[in-house]
C-alpha atoms as a PDB file:
ATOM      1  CA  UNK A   1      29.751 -72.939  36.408  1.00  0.00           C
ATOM      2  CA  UNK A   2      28.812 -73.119  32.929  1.00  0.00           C
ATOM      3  CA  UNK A   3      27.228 -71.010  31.108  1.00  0.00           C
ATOM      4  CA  UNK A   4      24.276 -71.978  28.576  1.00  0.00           C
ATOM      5  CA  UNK A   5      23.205 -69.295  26.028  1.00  0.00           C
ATOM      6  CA  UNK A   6      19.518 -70.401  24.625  1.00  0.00           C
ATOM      7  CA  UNK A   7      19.718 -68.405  21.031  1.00  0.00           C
ATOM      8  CA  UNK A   8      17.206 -67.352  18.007  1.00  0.00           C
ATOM      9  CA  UNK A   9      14.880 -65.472  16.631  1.00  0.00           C
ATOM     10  CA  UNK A  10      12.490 -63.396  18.253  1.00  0.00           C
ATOM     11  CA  UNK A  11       9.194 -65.530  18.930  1.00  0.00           C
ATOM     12  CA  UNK A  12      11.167 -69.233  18.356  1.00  0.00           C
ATOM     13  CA  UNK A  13      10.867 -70.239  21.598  1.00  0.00           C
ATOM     14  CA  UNK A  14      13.935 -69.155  23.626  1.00  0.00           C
ATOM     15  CA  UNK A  15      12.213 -68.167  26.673  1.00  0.00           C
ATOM     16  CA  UNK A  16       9.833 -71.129  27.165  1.00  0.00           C
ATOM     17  CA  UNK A  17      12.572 -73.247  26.795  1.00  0.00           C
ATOM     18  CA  UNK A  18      14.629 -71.385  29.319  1.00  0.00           C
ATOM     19  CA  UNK A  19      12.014 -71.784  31.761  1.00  0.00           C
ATOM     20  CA  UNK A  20      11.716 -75.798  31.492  1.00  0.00           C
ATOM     21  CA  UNK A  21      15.931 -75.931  31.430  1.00  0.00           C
ATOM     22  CA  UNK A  22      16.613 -73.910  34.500  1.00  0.00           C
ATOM     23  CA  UNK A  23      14.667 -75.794  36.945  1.00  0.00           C
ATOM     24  CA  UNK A  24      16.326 -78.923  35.677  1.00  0.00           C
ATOM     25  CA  UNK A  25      19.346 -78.110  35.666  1.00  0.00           C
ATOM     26  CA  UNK A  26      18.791 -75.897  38.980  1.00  0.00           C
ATOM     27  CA  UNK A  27      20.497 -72.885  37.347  1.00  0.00           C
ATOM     28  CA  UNK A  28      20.543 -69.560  37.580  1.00  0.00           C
ATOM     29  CA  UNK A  29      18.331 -67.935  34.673  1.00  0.00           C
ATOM     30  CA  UNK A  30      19.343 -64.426  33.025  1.00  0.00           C
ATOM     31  CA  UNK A  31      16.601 -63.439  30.915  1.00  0.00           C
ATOM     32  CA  UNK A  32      17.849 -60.651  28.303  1.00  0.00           C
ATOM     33  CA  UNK A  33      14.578 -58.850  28.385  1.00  0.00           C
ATOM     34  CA  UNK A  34      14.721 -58.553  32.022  1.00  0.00           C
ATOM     35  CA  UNK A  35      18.043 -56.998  31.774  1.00  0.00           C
ATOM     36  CA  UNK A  36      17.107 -54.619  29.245  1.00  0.00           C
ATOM     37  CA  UNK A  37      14.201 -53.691  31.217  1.00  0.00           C
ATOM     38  CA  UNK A  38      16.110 -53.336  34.532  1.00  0.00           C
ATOM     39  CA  UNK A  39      19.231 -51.385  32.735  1.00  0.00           C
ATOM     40  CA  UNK A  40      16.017 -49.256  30.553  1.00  0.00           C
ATOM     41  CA  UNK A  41      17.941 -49.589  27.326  1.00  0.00           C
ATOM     42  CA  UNK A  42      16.045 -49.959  24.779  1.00  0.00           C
ATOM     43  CA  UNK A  43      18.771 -49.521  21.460  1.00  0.00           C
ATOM     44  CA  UNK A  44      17.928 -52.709  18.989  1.00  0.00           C
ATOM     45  CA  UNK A  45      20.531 -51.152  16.850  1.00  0.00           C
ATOM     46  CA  UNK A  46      24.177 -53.454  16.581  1.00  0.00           C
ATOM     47  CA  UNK A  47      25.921 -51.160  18.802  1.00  0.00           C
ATOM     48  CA  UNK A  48      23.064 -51.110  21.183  1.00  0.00           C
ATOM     49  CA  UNK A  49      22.870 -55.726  21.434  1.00  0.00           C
ATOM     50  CA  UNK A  50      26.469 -55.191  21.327  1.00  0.00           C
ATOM     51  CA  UNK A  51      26.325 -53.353  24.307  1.00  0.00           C
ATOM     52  CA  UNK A  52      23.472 -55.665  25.840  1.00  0.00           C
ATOM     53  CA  UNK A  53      24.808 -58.711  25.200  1.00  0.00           C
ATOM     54  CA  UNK A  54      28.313 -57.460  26.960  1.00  0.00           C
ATOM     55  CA  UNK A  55      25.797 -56.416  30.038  1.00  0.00           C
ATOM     56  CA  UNK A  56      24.158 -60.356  30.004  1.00  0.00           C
ATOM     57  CA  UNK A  57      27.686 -61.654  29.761  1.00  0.00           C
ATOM     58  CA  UNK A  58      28.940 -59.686  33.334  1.00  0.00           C
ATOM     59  CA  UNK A  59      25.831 -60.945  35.096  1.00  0.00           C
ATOM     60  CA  UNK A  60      26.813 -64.302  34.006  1.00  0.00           C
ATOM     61  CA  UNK A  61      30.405 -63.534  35.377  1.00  0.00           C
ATOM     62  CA  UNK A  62      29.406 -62.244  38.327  1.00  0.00           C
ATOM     63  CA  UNK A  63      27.045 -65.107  38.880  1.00  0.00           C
ATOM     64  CA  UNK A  64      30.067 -67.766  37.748  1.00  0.00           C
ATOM     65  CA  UNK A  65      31.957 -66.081  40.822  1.00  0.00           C
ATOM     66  CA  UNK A  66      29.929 -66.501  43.420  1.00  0.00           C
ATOM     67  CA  UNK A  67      29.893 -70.393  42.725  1.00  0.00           C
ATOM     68  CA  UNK A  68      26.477 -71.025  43.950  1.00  0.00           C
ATOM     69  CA  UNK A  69      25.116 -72.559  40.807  1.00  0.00           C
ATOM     70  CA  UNK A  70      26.535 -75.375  38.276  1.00  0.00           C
ATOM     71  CA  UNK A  71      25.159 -73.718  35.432  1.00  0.00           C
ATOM     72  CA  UNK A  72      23.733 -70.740  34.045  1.00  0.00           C
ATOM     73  CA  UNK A  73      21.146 -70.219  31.541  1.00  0.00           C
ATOM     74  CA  UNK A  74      21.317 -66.858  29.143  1.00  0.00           C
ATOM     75  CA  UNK A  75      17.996 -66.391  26.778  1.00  0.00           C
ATOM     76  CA  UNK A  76      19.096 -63.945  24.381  1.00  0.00           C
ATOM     77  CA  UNK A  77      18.173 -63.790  20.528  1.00  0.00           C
ATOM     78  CA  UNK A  78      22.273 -62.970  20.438  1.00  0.00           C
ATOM     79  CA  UNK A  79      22.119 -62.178  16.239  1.00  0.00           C
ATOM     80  CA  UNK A  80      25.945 -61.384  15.269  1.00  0.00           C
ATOM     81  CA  UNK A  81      29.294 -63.341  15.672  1.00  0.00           C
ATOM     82  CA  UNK A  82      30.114 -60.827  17.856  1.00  0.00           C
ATOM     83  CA  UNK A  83      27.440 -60.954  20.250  1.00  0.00           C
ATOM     84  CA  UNK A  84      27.660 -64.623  20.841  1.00  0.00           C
ATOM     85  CA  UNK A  85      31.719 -64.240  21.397  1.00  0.00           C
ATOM     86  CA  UNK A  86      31.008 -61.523  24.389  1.00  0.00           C
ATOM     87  CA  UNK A  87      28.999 -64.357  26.291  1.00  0.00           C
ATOM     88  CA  UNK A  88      31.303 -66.981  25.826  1.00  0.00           C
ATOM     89  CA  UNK A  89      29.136 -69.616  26.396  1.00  0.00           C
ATOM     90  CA  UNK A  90      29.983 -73.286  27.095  1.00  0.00           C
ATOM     91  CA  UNK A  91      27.296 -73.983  25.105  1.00  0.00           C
ATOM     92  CA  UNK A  92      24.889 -72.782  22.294  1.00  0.00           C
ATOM     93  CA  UNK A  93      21.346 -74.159  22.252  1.00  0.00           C
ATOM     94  CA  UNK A  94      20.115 -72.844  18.978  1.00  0.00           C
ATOM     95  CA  UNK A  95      16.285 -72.587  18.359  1.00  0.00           C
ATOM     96  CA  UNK A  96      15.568 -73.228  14.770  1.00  0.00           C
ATOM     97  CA  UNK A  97      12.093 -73.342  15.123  1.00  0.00           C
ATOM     98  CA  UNK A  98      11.280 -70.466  12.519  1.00  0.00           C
ATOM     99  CA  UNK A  99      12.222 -68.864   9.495  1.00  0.00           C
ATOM    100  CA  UNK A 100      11.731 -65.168  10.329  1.00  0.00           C
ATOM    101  CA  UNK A 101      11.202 -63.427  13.281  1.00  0.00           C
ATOM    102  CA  UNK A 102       8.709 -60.541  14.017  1.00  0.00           C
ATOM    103  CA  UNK A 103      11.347 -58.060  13.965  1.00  0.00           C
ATOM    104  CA  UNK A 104      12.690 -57.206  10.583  1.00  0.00           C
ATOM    105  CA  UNK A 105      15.477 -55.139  11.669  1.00  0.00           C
ATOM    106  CA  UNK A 106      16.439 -58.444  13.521  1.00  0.00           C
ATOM    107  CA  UNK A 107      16.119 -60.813  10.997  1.00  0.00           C
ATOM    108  CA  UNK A 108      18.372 -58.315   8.967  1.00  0.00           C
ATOM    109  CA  UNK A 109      20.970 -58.094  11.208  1.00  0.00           C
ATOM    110  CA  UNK A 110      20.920 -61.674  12.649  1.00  0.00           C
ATOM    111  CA  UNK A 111      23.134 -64.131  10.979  1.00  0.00           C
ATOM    112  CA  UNK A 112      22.600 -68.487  11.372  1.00  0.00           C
ATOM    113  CA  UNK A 113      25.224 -69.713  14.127  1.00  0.00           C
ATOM    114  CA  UNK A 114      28.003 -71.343  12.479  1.00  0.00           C
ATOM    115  CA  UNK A 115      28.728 -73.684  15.578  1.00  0.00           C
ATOM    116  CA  UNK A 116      26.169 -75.086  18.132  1.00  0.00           C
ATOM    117  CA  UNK A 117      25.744 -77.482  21.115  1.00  0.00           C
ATOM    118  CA  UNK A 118      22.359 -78.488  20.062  1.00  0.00           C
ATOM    119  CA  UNK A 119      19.854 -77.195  17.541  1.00  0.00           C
ATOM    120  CA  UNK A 120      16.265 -77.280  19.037  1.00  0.00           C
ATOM    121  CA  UNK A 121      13.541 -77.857  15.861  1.00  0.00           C
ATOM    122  CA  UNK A 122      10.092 -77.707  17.452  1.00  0.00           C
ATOM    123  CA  UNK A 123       8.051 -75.899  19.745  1.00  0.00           C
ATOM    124  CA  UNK A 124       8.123 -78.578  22.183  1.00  0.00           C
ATOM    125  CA  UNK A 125      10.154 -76.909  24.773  1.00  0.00           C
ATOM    126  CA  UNK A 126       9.375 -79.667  27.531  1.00  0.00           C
ATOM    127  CA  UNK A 127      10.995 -82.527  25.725  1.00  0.00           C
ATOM    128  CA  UNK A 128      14.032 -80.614  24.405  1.00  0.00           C
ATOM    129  CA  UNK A 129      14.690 -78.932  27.830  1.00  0.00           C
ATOM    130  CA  UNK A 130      14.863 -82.890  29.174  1.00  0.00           C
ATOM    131  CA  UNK A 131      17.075 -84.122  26.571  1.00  0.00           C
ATOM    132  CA  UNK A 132      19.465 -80.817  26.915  1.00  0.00           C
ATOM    133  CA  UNK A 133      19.453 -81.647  30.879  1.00  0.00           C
ATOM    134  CA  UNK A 134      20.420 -84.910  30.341  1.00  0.00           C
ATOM    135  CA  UNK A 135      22.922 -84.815  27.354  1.00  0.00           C
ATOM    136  CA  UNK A 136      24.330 -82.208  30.184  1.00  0.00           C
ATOM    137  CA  UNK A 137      24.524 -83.743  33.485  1.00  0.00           C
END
């Protein structure tokens, strides 16, 4: 299985896109906000995504062991180094659609991915989700 982390800012589009790339790709979909929900944790802080992004990253394992799905895809705004390097993703879709997010303590803390699969530059979540799927199959 591989594992697809959709990344950004809060309000760029990481969700929407998600949802168009999943049921191409027929994957399995973990949707950060839905984990954070489910686990009730709530902590925005570094420690606190640290922690989060650690808990999206054993679903994904747990999902990549049961073998029933070719892919994976993990919407999470992911904003350190260190975040992104506890999912280990096979790849990086980075959503570069805006400048800021609506979170300052997130745009504080997150810093620009230094490597990326592909870098997504519009709200047009349709088309890009059909180009990822087929740059991927």
């Amino acid at each position: 299985m591989k594992k697809i982390l959709v990344m950004g800012l809060p309000g760029s589009g990481k969700t929407t896109l998600a949802s168009k790339l999943v049921p191409l790709l027929k994957a399995k979909w973990v949707n950060n906000d839905e984990v954070r929900k489910a686990a009730n944790d709530w902590d925005f802080s570094e420690e606190g995504r640290i922690r989060q992004a650690k808990r999206v990253a054993d679903i994904a394992e747990k999902h990549k062991k049961e073998g029933k799905y070719n892919y994976l895809v993990a919407d999470y705004i992911c904003p350190t180094p260190q975040t992104r390097k506890l999912f280990n993703a096979d790849y990086i879709v980075w959503i570069n659609t805006i400048k800021e997010g609506r979170f300052d303590d997130t745009n504080k803390m997150f810093v620009k991915p230094e490597k990326f699969d592909f870098e997504v530059t519009t709200q047009d979540a349709e088309s890009w989700a059909k180009k990822i799927a087929e740059e991927l199959k």
